[in-house]
Protein backbone atom coordinates (compact mmCIF):
# COMPACT_ATOMS: atom_id res chain seq x y z
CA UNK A 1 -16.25 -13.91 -9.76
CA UNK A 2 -13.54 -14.57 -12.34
CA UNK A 3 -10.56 -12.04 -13.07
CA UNK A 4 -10.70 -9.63 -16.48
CA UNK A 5 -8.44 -10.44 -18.18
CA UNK A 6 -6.14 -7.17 -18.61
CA UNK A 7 -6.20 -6.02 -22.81
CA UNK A 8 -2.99 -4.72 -24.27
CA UNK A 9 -2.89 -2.54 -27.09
CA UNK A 10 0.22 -1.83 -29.50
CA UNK A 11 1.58 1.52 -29.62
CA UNK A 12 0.41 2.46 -33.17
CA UNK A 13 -3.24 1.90 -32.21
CA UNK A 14 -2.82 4.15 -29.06
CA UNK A 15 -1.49 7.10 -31.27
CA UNK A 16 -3.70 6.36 -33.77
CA UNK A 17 -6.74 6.87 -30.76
CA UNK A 18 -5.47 9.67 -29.88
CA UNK A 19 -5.30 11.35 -32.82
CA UNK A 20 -8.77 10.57 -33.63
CA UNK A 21 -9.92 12.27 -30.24
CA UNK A 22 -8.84 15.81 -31.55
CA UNK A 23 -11.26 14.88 -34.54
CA UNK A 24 -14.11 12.89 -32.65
CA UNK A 25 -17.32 14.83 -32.02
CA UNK A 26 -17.76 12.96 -28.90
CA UNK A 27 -14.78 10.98 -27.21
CA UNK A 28 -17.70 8.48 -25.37
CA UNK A 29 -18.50 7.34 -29.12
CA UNK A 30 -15.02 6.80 -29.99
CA UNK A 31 -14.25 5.23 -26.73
CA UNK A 32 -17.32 3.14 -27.65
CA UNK A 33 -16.22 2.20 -31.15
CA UNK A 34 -12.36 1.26 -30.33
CA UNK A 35 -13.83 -0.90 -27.48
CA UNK A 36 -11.68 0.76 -24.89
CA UNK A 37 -13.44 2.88 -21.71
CA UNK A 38 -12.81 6.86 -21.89
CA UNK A 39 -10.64 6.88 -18.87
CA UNK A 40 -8.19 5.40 -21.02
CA UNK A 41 -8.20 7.67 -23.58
CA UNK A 42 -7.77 10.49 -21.63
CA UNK A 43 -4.67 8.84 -20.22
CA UNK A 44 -2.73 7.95 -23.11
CA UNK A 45 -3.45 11.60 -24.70
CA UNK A 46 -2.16 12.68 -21.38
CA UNK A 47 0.60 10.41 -21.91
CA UNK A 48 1.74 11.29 -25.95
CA UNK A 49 1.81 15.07 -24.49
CA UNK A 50 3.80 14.44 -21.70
CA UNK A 51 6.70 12.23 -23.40
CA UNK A 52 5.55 11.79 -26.78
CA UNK A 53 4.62 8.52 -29.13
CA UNK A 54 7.54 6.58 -26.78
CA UNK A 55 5.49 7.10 -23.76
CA UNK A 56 2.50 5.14 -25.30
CA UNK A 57 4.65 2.31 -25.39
CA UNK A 58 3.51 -1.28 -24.10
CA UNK A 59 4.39 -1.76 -20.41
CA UNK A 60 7.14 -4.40 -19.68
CA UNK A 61 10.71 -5.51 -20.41
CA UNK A 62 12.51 -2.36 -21.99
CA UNK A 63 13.49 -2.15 -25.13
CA UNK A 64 17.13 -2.40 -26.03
CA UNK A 65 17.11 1.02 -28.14
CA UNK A 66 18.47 3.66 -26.75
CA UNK A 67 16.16 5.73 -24.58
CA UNK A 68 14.05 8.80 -25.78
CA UNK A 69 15.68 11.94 -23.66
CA UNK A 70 12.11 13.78 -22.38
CA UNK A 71 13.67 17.26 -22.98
CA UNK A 72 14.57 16.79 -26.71
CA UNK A 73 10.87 15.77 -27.25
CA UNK A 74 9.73 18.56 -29.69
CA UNK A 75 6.01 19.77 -30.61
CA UNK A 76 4.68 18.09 -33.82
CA UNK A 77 3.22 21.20 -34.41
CA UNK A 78 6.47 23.27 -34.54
CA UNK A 79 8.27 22.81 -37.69
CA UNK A 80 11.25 25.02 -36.54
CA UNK A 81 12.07 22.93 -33.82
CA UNK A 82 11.81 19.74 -36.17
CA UNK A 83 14.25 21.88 -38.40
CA UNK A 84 16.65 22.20 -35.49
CA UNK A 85 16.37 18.84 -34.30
CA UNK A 86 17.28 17.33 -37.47
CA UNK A 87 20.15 19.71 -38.09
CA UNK A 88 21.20 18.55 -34.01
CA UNK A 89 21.36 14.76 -35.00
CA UNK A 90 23.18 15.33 -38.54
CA UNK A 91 25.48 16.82 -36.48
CA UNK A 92 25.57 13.80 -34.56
CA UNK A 93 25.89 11.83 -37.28
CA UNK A 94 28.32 13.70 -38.44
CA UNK A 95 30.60 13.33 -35.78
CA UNK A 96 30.27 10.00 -35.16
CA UNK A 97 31.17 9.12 -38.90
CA UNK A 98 34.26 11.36 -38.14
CA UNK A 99 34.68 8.92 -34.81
CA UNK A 100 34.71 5.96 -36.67
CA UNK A 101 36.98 6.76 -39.47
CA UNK A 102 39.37 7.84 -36.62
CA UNK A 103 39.64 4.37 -35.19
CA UNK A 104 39.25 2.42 -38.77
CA UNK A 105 42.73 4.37 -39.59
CA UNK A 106 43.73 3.94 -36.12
CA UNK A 107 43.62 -0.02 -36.04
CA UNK A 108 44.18 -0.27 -39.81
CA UNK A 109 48.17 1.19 -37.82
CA UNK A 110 47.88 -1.47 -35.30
CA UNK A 111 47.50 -4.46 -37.27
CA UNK A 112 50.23 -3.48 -39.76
């Protein structure tokens, strides 16, 4: 008996089935219609609320970005943590720009 050949799906159509499964009437339908069995389902929503949109991710090399920390993950349902969050990484931002001009003036000295 031959092998089945193992499917892989992107990471936008994973979020996009799981977001339909807080909608769908009946998750055996949906599973039916997006060709995918409902064991699966269940696992990637498992996943996205565990670690978010970067744990539906495709299985294989990593990526070279820079890794999602699991404890800054934030609820998409919270806006006040979203607030925070984005105030966190313009700080970030922020600093870093301040970094940089440090070391543009700093080797702008060098070379002269």
């Amino acid at each position: 008996m031959p092998k089945r050949k193992r499917r892989s799906f992107t990471q936008g159509f994973k979020q996009s089935a799981v977001g339909r499964m807080a909608t769908a009437e009946s998750i055996r339908d949906l599973a039916r219609e997006l060709g995918v069995e409902q064991r699966l389902l269940y696992h990637w929503r498992d996943r996205f609320q565990t670690g978010g949109a970067e744990a539906l991710r495709r299985i294989g090399r990593p990526s070279r970005t820079i890794p999602v920390d699991p404890a800054a993950a934030i609820d998409p349902g919270d806006p006040a943590a979203a607030q925070r969050r984005i105030e966190e990484l313009e700080r970030k931002i922020g600093q870093q720009q301040l970094e940089l001009d440090f070391f543009r003036a700093a080797l702008r000295r060098v070379r002269d």
